[in-house]
N, C-alpha and C. Protein backbone atom coordinates (compact mmCIF):
# COMPACT_ATOMS: atom_id res chain seq x y z
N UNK A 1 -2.48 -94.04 94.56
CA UNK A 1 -3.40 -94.85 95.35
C UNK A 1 -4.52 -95.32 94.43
N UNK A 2 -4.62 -96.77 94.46
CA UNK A 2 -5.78 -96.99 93.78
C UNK A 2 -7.24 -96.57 93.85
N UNK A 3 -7.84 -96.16 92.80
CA UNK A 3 -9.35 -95.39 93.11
C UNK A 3 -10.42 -96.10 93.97
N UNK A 4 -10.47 -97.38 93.98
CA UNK A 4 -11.40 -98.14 95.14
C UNK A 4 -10.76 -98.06 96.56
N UNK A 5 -9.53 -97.52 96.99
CA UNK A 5 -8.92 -97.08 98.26
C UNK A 5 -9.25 -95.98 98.68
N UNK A 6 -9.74 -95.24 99.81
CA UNK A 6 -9.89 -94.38 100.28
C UNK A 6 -8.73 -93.62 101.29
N UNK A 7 -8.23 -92.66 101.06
CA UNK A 7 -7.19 -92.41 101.95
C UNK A 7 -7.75 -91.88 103.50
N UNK A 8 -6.75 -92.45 104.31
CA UNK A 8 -7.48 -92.22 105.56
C UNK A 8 -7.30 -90.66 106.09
N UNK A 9 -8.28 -90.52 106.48
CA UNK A 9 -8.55 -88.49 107.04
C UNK A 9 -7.77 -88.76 107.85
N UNK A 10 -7.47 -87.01 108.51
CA UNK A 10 -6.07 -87.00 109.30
C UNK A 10 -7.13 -87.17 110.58
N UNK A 11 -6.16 -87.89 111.36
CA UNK A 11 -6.74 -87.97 112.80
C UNK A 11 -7.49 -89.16 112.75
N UNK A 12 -7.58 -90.44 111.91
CA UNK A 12 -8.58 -90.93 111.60
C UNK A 12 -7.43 -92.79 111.56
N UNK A 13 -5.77 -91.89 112.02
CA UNK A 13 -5.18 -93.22 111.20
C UNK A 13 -5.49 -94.64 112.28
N UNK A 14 -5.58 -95.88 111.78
CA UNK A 14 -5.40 -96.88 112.08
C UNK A 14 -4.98 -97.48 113.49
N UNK A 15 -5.84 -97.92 114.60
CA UNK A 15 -5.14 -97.99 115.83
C UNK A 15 -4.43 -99.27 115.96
N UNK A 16 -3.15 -98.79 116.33
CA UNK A 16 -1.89 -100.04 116.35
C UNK A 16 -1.92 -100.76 117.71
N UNK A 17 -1.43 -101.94 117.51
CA UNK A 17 -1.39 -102.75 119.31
C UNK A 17 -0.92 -101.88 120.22
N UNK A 18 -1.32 -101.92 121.21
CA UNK A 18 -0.85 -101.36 122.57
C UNK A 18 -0.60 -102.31 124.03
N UNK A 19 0.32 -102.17 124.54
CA UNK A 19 1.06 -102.67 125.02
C UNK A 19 1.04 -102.41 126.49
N UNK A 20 -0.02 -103.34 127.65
CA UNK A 20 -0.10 -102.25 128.74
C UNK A 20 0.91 -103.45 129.59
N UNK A 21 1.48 -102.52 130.74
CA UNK A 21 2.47 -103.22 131.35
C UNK A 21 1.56 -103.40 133.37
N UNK A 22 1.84 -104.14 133.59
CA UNK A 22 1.26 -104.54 134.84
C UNK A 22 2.69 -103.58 135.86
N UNK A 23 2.46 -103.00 137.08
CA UNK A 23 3.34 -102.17 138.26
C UNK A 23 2.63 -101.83 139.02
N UNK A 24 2.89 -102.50 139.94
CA UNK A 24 1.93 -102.55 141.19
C UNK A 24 3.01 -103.21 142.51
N UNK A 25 2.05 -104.03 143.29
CA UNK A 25 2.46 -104.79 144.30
C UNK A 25 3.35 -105.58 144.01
N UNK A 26 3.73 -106.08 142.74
CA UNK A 26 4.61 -107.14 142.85
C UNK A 26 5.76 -106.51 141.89
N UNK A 27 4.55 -106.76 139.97
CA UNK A 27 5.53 -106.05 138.80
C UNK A 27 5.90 -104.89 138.69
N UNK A 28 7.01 -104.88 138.46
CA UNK A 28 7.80 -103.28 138.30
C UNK A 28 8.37 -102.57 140.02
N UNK A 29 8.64 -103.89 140.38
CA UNK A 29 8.75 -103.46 142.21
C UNK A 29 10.14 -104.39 142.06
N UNK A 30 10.85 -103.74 143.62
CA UNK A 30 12.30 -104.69 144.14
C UNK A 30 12.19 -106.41 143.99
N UNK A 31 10.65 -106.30 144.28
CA UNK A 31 10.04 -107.95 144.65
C UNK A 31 10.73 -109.14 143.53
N UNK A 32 10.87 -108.31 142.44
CA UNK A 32 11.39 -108.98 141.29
C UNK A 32 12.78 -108.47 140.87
N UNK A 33 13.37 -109.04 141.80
CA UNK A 33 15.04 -108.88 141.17
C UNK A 33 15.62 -108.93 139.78
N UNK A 34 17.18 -107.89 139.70
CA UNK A 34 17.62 -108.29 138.53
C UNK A 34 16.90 -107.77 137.20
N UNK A 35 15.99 -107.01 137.56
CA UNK A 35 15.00 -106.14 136.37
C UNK A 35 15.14 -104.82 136.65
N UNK A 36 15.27 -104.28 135.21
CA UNK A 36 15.74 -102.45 135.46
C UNK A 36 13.89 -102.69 135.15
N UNK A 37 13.16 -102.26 135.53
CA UNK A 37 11.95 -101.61 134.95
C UNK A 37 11.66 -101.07 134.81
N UNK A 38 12.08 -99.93 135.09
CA UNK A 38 11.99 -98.76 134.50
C UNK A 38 12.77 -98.70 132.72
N UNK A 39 13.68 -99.12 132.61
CA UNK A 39 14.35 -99.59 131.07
C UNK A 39 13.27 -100.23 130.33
N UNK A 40 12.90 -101.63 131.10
CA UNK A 40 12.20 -101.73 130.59
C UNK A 40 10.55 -101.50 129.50
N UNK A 41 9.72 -100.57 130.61
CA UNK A 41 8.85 -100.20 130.22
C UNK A 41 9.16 -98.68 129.41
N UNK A 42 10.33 -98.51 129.24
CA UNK A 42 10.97 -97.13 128.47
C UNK A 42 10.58 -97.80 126.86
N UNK A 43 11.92 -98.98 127.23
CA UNK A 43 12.02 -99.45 125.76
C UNK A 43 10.75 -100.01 125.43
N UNK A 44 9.56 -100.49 126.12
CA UNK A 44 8.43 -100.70 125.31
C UNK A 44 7.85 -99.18 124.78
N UNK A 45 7.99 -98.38 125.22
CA UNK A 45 7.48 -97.39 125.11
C UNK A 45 8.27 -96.45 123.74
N UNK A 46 9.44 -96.79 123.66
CA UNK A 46 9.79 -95.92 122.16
C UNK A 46 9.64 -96.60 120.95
N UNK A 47 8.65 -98.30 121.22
CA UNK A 47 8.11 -99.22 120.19
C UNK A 47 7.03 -99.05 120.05
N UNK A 48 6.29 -98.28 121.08
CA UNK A 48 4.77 -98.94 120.83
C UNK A 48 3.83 -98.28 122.10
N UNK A 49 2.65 -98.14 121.63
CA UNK A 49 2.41 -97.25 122.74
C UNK A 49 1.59 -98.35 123.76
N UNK A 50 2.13 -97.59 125.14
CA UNK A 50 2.14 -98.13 126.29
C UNK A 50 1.15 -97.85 127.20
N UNK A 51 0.70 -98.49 128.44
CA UNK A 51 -0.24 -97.86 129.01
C UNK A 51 0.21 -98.71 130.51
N UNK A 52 0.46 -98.07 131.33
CA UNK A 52 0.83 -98.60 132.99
C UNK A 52 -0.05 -99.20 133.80
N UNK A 53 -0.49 -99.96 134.06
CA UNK A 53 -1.85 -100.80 134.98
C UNK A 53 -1.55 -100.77 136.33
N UNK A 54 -2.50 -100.83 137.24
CA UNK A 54 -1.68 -101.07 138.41
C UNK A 54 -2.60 -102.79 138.37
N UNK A 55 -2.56 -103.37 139.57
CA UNK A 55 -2.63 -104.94 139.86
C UNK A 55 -3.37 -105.85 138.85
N UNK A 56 -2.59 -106.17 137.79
CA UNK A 56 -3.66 -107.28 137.03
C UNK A 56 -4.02 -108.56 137.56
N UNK A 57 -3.53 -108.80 139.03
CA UNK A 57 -3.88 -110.18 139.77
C UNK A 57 -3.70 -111.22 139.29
N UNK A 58 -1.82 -111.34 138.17
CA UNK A 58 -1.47 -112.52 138.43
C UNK A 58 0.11 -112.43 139.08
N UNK A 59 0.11 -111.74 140.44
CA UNK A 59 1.25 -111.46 140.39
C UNK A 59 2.30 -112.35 141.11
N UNK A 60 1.90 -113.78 141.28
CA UNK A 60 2.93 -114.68 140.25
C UNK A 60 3.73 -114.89 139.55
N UNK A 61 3.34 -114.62 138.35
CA UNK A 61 3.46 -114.49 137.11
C UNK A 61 4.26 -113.06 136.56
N UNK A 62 4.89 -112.35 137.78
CA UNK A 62 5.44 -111.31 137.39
C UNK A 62 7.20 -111.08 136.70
N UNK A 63 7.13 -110.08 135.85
CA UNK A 63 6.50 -109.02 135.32
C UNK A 63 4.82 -109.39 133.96
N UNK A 64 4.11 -109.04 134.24
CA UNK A 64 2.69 -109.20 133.61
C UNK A 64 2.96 -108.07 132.33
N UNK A 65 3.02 -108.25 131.31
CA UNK A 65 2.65 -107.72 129.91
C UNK A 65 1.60 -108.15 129.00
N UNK A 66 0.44 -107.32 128.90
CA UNK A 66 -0.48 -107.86 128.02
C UNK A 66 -0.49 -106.93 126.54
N UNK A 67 -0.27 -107.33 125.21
CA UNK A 67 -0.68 -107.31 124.12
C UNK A 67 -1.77 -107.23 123.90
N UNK A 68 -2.54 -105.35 123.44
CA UNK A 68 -3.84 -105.63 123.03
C UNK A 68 -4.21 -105.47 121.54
N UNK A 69 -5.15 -106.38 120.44
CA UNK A 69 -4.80 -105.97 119.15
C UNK A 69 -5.24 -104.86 118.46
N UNK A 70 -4.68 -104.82 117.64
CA UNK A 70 -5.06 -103.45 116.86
C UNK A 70 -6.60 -103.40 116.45
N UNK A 71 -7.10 -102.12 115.63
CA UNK A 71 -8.22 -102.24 115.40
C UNK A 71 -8.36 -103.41 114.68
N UNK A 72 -7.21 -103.81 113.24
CA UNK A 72 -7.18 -104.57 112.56
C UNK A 72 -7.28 -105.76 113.39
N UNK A 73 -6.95 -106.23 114.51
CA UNK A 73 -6.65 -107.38 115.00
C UNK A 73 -8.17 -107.61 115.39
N UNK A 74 -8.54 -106.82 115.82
CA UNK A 74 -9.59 -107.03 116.68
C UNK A 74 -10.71 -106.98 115.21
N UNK A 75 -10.96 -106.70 114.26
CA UNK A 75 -11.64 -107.02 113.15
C UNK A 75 -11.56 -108.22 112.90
N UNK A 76 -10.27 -108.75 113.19
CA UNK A 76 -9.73 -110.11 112.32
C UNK A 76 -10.33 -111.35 113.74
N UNK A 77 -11.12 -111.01 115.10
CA UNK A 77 -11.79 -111.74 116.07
C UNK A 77 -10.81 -112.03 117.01
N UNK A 78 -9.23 -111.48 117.28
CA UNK A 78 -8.07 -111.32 118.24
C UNK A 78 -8.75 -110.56 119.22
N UNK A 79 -7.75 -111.54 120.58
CA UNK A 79 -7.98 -110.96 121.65
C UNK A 79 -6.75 -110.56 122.06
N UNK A 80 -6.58 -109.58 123.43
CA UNK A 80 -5.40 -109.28 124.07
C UNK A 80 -4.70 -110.90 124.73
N UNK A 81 -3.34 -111.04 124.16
CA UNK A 81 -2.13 -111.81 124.43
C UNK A 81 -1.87 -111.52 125.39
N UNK A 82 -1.74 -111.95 126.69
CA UNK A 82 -0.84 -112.18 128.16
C UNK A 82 0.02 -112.78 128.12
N UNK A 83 1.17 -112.03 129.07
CA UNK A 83 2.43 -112.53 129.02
C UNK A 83 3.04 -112.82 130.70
N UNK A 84 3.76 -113.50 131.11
CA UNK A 84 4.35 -113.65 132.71
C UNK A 84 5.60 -113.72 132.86
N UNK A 85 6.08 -113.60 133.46
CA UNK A 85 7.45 -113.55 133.66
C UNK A 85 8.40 -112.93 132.59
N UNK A 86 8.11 -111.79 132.34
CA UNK A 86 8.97 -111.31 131.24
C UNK A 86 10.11 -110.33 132.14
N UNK A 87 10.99 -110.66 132.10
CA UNK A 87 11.84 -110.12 133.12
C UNK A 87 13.24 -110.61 132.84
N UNK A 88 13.47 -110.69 131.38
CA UNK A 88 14.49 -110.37 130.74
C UNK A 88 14.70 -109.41 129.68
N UNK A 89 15.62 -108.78 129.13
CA UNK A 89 15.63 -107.73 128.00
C UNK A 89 15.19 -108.72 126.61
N UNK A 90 15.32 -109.97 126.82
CA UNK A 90 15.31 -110.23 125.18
C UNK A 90 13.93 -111.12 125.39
N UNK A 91 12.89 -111.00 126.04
CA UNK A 91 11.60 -111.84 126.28
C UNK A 91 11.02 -110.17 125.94
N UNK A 92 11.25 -108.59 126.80
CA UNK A 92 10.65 -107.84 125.94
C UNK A 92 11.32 -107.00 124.56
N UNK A 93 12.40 -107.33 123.91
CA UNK A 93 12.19 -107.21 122.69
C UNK A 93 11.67 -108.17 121.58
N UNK A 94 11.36 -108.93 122.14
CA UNK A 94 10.24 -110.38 121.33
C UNK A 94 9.04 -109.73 121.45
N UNK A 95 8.62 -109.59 122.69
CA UNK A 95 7.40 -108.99 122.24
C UNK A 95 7.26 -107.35 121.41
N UNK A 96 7.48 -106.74 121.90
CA UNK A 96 8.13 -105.40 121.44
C UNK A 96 8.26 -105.61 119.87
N UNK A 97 8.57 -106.36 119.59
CA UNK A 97 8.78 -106.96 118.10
C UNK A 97 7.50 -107.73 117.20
N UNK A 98 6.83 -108.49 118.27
CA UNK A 98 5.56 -108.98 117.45
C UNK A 98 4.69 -108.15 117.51
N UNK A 99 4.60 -106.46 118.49
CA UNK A 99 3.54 -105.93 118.46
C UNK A 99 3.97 -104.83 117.61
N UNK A 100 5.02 -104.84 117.30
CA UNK A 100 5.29 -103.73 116.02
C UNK A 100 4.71 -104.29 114.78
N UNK A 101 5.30 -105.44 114.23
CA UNK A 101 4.78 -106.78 113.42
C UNK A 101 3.09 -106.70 113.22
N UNK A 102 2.62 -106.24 114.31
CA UNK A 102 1.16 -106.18 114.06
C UNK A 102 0.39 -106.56 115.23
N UNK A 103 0.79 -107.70 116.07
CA UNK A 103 0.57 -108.29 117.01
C UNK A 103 -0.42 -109.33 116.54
N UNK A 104 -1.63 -109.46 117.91
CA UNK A 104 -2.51 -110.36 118.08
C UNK A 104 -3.66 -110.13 116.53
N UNK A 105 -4.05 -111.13 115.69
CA UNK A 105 -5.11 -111.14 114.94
C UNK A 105 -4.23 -110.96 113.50
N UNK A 106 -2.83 -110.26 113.62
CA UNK A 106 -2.24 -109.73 112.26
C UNK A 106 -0.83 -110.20 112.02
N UNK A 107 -0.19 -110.68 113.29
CA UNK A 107 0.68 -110.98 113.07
C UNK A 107 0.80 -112.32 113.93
N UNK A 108 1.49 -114.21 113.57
CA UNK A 108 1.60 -115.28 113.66
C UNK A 108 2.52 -114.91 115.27
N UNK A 109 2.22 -115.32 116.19
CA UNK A 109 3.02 -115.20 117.65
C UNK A 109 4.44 -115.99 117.13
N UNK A 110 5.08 -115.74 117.50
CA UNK A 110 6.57 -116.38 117.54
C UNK A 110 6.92 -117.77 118.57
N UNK A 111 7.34 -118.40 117.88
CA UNK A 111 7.26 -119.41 119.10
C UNK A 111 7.82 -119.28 120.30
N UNK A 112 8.95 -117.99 120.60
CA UNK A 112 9.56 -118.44 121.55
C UNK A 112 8.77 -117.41 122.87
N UNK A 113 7.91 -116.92 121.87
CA UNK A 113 6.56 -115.85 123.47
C UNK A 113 5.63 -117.10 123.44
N UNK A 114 5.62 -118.55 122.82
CA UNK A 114 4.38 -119.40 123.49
C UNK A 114 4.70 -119.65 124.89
N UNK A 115 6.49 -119.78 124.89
CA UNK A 115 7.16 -119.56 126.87
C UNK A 115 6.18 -118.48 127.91
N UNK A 116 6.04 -117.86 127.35
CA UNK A 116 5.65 -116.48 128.53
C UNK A 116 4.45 -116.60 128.49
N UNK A 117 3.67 -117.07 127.58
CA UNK A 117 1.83 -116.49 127.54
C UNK A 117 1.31 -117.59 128.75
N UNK A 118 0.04 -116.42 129.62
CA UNK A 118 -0.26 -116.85 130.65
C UNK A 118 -2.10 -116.75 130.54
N UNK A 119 -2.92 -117.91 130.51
CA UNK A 119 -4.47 -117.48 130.62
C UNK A 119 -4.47 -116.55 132.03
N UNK A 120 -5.66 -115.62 131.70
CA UNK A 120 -5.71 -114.49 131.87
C UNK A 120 -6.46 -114.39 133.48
N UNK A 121 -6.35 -113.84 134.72
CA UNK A 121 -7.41 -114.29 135.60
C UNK A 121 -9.08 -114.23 134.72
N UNK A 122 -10.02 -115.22 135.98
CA UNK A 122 -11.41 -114.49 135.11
C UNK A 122 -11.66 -113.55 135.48
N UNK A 123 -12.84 -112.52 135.16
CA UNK A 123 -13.30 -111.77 135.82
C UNK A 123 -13.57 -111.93 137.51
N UNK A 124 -13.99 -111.30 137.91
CA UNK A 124 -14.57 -111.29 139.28
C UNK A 124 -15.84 -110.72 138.99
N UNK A 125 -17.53 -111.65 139.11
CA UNK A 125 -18.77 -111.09 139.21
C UNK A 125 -18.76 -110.39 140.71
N UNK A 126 -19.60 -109.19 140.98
CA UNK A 126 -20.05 -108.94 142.00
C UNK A 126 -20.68 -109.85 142.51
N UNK A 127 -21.02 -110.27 144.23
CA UNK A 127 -21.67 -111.17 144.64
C UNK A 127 -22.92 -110.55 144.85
């Protein structure tokens, strides 16, 4: 290792994209035919670590997968990637694949997830 590199302390390594999946009222329900989802959110899960949401309120747009970036990404001024309708096996090994890759801020999106990406609801202010 070069001497101007510091090796990273244990417990200290590098946080990688994470991958939270929307299951609620709509995604990850009967509502959306023709989807194992449970497979699905398996196989995101032996890529990349996962985190289960319940209603991200575009459920439309279901199955909802959002890409959040790594520390690196998020150094580099990346935000979390939204995704809609992913509700085929090969829409989540694309993603599954760019967030191994690095994801948002580190790694170039692929053209064929510019199909799926969805702007995000806004917030909701309290009234």
């Amino acid at each position: 290792m070069p001497a101007d590199i510091a090796p990273v302390p244990p417990g200290r390594e590098p946080v990688p994209c994470r991958v939270v999946v929307c299951r609620d009222c709509c995604c990850g329900t009967p509502k959306i035919t023709g989807v194992d989802h449970a497979a699905q959110t398996a196989r995101l899960r032996a890529l990349v670590p996962v985190r289960v949401s319940e209603c991200l309120d575009v459920c439309e747009q279901a199955n909802v997968v959002v890409v959040q970036p790594s520390a690196e990404g998020r150094a580099a001024g990346a935000r979390p990637v939204w995704f809609g309708l992913v509700n085929d096996p090969e829409a989540t090994e694309d993603i599954a694949a760019w967030a191994l890759a690095g994801g948002p801020g580190v790694a170039p999106l692929p053209d064929i997830l510019d199909l799926y990406t969805l702007t995000p609801p806004r917030r909701r202010t309290p009234s």
